[in-house]
PDB file of N, CA and C in Angstrom:
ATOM      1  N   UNK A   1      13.207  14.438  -5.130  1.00  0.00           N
ATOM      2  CA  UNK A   1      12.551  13.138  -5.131  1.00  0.00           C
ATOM      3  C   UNK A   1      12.160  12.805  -6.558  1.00  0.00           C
ATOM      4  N   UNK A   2      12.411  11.514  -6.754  1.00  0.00           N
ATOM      5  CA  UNK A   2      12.212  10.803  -8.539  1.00  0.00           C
ATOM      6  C   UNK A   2      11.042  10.425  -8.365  1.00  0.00           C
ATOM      7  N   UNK A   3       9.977  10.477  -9.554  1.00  0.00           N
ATOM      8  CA  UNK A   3       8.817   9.858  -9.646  1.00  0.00           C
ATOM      9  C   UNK A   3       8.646   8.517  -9.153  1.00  0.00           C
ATOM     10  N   UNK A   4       9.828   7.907  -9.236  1.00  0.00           N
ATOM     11  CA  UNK A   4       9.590   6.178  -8.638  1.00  0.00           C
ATOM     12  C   UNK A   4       9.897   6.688  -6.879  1.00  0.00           C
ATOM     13  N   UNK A   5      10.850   7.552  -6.633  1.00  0.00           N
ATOM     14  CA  UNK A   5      10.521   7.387  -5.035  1.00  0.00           C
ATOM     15  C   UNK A   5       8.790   7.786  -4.499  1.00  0.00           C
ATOM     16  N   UNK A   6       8.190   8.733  -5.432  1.00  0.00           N
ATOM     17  CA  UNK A   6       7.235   9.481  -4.839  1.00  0.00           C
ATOM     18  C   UNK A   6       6.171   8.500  -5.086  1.00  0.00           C
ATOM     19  N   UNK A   7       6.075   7.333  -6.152  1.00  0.00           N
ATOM     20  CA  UNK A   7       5.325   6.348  -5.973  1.00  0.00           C
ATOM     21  C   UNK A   7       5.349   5.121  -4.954  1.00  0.00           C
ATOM     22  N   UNK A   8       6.295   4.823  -4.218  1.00  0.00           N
ATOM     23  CA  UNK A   8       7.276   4.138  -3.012  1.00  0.00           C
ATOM     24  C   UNK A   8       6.466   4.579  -2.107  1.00  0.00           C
ATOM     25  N   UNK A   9       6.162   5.827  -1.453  1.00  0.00           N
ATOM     26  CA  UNK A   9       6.000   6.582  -0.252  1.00  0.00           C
ATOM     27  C   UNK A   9       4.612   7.015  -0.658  1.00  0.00           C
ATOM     28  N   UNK A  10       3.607   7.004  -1.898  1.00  0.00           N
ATOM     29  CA  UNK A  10       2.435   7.721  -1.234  1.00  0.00           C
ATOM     30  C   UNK A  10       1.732   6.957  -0.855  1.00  0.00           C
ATOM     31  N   UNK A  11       1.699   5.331  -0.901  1.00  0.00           N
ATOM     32  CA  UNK A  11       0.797   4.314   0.092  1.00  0.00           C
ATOM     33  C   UNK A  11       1.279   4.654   1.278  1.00  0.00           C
ATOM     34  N   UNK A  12       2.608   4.850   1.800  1.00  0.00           N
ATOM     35  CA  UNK A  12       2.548   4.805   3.370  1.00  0.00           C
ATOM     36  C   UNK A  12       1.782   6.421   3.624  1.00  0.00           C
ATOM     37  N   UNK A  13       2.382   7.443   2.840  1.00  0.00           N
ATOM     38  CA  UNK A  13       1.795   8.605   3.292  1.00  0.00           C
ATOM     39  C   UNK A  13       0.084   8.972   3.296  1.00  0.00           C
ATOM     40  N   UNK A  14      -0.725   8.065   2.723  1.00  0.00           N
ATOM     41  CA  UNK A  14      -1.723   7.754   2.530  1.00  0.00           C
ATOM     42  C   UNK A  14      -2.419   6.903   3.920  1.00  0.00           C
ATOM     43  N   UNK A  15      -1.908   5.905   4.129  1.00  0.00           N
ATOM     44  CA  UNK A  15      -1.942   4.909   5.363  1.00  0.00           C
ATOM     45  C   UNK A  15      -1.685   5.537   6.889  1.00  0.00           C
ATOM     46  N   UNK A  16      -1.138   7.243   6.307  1.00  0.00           N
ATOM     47  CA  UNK A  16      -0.415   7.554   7.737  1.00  0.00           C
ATOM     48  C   UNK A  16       0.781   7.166   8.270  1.00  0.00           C
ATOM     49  N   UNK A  17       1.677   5.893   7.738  1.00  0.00           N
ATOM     50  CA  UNK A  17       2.818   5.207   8.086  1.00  0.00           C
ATOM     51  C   UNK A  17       4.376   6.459   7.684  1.00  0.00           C
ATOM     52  N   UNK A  18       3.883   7.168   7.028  1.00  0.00           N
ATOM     53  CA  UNK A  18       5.202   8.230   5.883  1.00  0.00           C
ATOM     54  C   UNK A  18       5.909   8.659   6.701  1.00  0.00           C
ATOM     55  N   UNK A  19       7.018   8.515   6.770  1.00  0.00           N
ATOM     56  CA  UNK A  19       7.649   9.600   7.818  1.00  0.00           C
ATOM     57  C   UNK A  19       8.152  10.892   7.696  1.00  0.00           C
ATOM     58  N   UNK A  20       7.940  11.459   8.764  1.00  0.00           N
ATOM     59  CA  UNK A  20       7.599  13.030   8.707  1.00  0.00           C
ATOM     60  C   UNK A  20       8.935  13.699   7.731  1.00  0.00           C
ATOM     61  N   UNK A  21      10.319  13.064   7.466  1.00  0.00           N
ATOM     62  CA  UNK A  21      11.309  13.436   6.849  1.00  0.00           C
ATOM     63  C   UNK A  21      11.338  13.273   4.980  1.00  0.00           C
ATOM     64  N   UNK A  22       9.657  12.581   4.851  1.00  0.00           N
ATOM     65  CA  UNK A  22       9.580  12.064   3.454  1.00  0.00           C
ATOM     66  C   UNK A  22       8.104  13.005   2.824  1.00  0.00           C
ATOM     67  N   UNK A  23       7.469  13.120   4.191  1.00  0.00           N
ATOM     68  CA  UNK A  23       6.514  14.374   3.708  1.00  0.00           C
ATOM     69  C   UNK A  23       6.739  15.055   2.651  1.00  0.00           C
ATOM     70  N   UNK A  24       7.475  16.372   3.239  1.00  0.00           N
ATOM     71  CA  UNK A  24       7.702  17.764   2.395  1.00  0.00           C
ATOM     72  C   UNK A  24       8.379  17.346   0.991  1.00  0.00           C
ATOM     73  N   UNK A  25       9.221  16.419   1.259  1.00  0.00           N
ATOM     74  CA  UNK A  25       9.424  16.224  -0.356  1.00  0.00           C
ATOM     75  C   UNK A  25       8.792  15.623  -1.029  1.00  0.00           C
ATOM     76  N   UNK A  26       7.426  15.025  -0.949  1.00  0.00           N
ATOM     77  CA  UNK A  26       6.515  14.215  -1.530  1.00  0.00           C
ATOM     78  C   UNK A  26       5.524  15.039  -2.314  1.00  0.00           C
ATOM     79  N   UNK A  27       5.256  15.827  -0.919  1.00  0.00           N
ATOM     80  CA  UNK A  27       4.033  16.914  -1.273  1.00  0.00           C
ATOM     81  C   UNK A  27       4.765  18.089  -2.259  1.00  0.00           C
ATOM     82  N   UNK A  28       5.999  18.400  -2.208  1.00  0.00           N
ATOM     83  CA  UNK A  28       6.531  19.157  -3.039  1.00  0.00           C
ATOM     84  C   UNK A  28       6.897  18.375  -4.430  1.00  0.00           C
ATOM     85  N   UNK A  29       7.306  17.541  -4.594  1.00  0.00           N
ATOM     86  CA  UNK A  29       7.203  16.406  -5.929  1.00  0.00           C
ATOM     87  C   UNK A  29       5.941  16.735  -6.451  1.00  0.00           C
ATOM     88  N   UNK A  30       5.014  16.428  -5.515  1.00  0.00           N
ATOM     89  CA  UNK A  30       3.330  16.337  -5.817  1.00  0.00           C
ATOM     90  C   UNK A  30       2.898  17.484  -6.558  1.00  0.00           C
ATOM     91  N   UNK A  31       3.421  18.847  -5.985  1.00  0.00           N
ATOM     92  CA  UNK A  31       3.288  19.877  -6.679  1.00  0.00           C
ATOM     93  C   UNK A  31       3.705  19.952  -7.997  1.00  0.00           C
ATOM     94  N   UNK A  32       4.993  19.798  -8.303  1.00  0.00           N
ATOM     95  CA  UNK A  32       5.529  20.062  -9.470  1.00  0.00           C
ATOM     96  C   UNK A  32       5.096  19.010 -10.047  1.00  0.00           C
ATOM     97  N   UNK A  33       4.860  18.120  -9.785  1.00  0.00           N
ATOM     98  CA  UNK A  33       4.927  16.614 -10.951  1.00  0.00           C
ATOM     99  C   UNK A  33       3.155  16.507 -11.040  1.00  0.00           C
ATOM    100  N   UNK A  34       2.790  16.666 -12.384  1.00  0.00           N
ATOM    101  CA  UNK A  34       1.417  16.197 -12.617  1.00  0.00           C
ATOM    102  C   UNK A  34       0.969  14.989 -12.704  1.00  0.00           C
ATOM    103  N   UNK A  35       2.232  13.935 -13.459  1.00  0.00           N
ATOM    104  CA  UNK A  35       1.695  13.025 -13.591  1.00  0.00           C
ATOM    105  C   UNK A  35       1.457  12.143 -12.247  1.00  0.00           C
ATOM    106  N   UNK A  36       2.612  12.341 -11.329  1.00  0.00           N
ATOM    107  CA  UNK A  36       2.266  11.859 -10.342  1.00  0.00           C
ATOM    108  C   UNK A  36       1.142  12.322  -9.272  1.00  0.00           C
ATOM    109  N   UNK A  37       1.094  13.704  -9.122  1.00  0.00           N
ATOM    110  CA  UNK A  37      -0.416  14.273  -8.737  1.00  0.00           C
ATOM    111  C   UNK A  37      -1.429  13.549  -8.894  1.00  0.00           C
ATOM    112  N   UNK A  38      -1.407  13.070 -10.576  1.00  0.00           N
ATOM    113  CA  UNK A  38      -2.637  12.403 -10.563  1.00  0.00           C
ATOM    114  C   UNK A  38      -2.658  11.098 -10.559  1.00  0.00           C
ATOM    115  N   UNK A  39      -1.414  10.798 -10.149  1.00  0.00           N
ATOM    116  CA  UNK A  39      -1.489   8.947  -9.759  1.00  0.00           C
ATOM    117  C   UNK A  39      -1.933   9.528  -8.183  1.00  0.00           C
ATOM    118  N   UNK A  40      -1.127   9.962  -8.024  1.00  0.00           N
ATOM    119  CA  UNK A  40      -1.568  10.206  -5.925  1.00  0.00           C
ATOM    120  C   UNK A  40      -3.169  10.276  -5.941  1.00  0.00           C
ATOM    121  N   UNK A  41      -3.785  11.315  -6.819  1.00  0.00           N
ATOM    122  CA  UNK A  41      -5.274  11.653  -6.541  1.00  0.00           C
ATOM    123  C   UNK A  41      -6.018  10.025  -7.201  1.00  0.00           C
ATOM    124  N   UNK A  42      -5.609   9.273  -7.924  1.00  0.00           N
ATOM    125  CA  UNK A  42      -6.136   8.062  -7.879  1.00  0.00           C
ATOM    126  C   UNK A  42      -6.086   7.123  -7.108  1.00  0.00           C
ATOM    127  N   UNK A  43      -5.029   6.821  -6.288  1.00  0.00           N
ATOM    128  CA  UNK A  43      -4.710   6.206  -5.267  1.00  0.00           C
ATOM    129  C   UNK A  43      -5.781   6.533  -3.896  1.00  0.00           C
ATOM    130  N   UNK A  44      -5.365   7.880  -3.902  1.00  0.00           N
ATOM    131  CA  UNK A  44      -6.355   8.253  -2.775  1.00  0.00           C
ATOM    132  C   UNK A  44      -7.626   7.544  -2.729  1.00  0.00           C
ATOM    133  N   UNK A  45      -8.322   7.777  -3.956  1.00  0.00           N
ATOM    134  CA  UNK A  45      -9.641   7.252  -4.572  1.00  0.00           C
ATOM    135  C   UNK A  45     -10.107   6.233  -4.302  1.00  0.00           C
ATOM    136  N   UNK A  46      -8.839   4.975  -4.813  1.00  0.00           N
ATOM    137  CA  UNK A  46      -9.303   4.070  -4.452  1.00  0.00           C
ATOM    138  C   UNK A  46      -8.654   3.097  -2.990  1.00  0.00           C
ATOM    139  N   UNK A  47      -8.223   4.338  -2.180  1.00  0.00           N
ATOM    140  CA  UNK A  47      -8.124   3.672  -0.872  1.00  0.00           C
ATOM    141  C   UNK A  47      -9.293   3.873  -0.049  1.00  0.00           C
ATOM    142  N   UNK A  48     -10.277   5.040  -0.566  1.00  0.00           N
ATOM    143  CA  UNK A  48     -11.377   5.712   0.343  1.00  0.00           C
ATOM    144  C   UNK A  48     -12.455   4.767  -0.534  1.00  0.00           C
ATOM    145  N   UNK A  49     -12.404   4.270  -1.569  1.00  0.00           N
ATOM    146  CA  UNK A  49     -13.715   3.312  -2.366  1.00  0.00           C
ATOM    147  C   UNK A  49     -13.342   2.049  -1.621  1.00  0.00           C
ATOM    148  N   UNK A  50     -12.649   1.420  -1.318  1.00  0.00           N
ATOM    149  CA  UNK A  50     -11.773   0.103  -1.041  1.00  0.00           C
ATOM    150  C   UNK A  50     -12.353  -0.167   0.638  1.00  0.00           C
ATOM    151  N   UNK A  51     -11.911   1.026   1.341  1.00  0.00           N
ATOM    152  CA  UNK A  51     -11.993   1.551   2.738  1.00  0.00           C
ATOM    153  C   UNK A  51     -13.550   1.899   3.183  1.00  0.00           C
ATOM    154  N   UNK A  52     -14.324   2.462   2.143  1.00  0.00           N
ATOM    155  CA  UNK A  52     -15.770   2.349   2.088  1.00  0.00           C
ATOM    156  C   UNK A  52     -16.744   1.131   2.013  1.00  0.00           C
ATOM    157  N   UNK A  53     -16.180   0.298   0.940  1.00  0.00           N
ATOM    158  CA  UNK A  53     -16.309  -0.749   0.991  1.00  0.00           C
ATOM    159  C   UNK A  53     -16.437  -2.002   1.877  1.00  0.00           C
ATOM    160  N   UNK A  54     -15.309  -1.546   2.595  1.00  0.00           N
ATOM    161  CA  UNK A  54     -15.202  -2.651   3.878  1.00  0.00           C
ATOM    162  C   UNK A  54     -16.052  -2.605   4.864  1.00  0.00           C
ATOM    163  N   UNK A  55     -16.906  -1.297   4.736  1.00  0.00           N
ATOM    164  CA  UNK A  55     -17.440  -0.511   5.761  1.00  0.00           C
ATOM    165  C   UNK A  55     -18.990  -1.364   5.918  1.00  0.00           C
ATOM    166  N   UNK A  56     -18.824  -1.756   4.753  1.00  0.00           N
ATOM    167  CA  UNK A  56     -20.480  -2.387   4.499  1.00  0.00           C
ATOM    168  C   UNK A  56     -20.908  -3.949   4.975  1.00  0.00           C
ATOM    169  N   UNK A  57     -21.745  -3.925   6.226  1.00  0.00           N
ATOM    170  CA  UNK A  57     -21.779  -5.326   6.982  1.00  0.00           C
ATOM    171  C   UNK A  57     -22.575  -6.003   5.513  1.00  0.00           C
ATOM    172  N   UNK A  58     -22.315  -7.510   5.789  1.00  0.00           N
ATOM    173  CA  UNK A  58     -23.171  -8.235   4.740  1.00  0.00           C
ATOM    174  C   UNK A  58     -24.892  -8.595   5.885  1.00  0.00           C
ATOM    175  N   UNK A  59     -25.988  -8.835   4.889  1.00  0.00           N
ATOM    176  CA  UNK A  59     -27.199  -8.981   5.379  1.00  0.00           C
ATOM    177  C   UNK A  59     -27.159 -10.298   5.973  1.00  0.00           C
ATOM    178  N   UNK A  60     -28.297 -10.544   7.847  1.00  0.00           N
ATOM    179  CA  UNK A  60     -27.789 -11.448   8.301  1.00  0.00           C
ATOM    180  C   UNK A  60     -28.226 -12.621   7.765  1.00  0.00           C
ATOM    181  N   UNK A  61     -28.947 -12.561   6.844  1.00  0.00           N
ATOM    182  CA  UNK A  61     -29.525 -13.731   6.213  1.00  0.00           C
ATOM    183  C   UNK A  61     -28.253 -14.612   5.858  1.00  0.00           C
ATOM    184  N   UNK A  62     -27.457 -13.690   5.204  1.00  0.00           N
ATOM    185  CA  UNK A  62     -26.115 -13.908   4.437  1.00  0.00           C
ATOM    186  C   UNK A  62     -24.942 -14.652   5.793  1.00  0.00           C
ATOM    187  N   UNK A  63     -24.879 -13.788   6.364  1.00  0.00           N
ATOM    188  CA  UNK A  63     -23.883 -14.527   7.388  1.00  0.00           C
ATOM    189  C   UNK A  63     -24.587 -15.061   8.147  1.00  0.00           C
ATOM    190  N   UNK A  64     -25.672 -15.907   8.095  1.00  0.00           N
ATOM    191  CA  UNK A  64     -26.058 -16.900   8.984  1.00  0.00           C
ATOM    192  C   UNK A  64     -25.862 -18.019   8.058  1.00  0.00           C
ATOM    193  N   UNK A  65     -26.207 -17.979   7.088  1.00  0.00           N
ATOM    194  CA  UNK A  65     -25.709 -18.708   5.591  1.00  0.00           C
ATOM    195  C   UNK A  65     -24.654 -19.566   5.933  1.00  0.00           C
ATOM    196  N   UNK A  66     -23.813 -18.772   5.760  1.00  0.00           N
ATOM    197  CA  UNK A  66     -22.329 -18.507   5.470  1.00  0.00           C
ATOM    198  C   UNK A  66     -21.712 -19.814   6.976  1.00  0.00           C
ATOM    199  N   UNK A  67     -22.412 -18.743   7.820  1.00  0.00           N
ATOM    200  CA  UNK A  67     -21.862 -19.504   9.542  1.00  0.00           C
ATOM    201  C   UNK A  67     -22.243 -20.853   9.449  1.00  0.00           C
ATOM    202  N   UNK A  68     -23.509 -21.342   8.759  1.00  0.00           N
ATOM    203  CA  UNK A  68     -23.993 -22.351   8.893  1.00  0.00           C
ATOM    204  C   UNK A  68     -23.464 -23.569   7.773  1.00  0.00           C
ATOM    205  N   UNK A  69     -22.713 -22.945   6.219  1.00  0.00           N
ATOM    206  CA  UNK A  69     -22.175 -23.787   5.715  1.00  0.00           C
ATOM    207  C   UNK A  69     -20.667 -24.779   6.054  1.00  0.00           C
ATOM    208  N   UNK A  70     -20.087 -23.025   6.861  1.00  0.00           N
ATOM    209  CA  UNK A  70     -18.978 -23.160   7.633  1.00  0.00           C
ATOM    210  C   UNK A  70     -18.984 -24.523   8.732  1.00  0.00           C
ATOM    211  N   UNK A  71     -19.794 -24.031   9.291  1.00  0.00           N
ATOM    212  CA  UNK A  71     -20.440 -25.079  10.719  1.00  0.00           C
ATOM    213  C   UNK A  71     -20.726 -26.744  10.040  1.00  0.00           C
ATOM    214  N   UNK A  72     -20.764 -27.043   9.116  1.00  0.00           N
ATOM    215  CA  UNK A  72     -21.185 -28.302   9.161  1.00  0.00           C
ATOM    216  C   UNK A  72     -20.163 -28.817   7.659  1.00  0.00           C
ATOM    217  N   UNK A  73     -19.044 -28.126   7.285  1.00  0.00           N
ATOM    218  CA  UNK A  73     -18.026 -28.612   5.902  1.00  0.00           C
ATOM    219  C   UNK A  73     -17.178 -29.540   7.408  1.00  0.00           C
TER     220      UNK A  73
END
Protein backbone atom coordinates (compact mmCIF):
# COMPACT_ATOMS: atom_id res chain seq x y z
CA UNK A 1 0.00 0.00 0.00
CA UNK A 2 1.34 3.73 -1.21
CA UNK A 3 1.12 6.51 1.21
CA UNK A 4 -1.67 8.11 -0.97
CA UNK A 5 -3.71 4.78 -0.76
CA UNK A 6 -3.21 4.66 3.11
CA UNK A 7 -4.41 8.31 3.24
CA UNK A 8 -7.73 7.25 0.94
CA UNK A 9 -8.75 4.53 3.54
CA UNK A 10 -7.90 5.88 7.07
CA UNK A 11 -11.19 8.16 7.18
CA UNK A 12 -13.25 5.15 6.31
CA UNK A 13 -11.12 2.92 8.66
CA UNK A 14 -11.58 5.49 11.28
CA UNK A 15 -15.52 5.89 10.60
CA UNK A 16 -15.66 2.02 10.76
CA UNK A 17 -16.75 2.02 6.90
CA UNK A 18 -12.86 0.18 5.84
CA UNK A 19 -13.22 -2.95 4.55
CA UNK A 20 -11.97 -5.80 6.25
CA UNK A 21 -9.64 -6.62 2.89
CA UNK A 22 -7.99 -2.95 3.34
CA UNK A 23 -7.37 -3.35 7.11
CA UNK A 24 -4.17 -5.43 7.39
CA UNK A 25 -2.57 -3.53 4.80
CA UNK A 26 -3.26 -0.19 6.32
CA UNK A 27 -2.32 -1.11 9.75
CA UNK A 28 0.79 -2.71 8.30
CA UNK A 29 1.64 0.56 6.08
CA UNK A 30 0.87 2.24 9.49
CA UNK A 31 3.59 0.33 10.98
CA UNK A 32 6.30 0.84 8.70
CA UNK A 33 5.41 4.33 7.49
CA UNK A 34 5.93 7.12 10.17
CA UNK A 35 4.94 9.74 8.38
CA UNK A 36 1.76 8.40 7.80
CA UNK A 37 1.42 6.99 11.47
CA UNK A 38 1.44 10.30 12.35
CA UNK A 39 -1.00 11.71 9.90
CA UNK A 40 -3.36 8.65 11.07
CA UNK A 41 -2.65 9.63 14.90
CA UNK A 42 -3.78 13.25 13.88
CA UNK A 43 -6.71 12.39 12.15
CA UNK A 44 -7.80 10.25 14.86
CA UNK A 45 -7.47 13.42 17.07
CA UNK A 46 -9.34 15.39 15.37
CA UNK A 47 -12.25 13.06 14.65
CA UNK A 48 -12.58 12.38 18.60
CA UNK A 49 -12.17 16.62 19.22
CA UNK A 50 -14.76 17.21 16.26
CA UNK A 51 -16.99 14.11 17.62
CA UNK A 52 -16.63 15.59 21.23
CA UNK A 53 -17.62 18.59 20.17
CA UNK A 54 -20.85 17.74 18.75
CA UNK A 55 -21.50 16.15 21.94
CA UNK A 56 -22.06 19.50 23.62
CA UNK A 57 -25.95 20.65 23.80
CA UNK A 58 -26.06 24.55 23.42
CA UNK A 59 -27.66 26.46 26.74
CA UNK A 60 -31.51 26.71 26.56
CA UNK A 61 -31.44 30.25 26.79
CA UNK A 62 -29.55 29.91 23.45
CA UNK A 63 -31.91 27.64 21.61
CA UNK A 64 -34.91 29.30 22.69
CA UNK A 65 -33.17 32.36 21.11
CA UNK A 66 -32.40 30.81 18.19
CA UNK A 67 -36.16 28.93 17.90
CA UNK A 68 -37.63 32.19 18.42
CA UNK A 69 -35.61 34.23 15.74
CA UNK A 70 -36.26 31.28 13.45
CA UNK A 71 -40.08 31.45 14.32
CA UNK A 72 -40.80 34.89 13.32
CA UNK A 73 -37.85 35.61 9.94
Amino acid sequence: MTCEDAHLHMHDYLSGELGAEYRKPLMDHLDACPNCRKFFLQTQQMQTFVRNAMSVAAPSELQSAVQSILANA
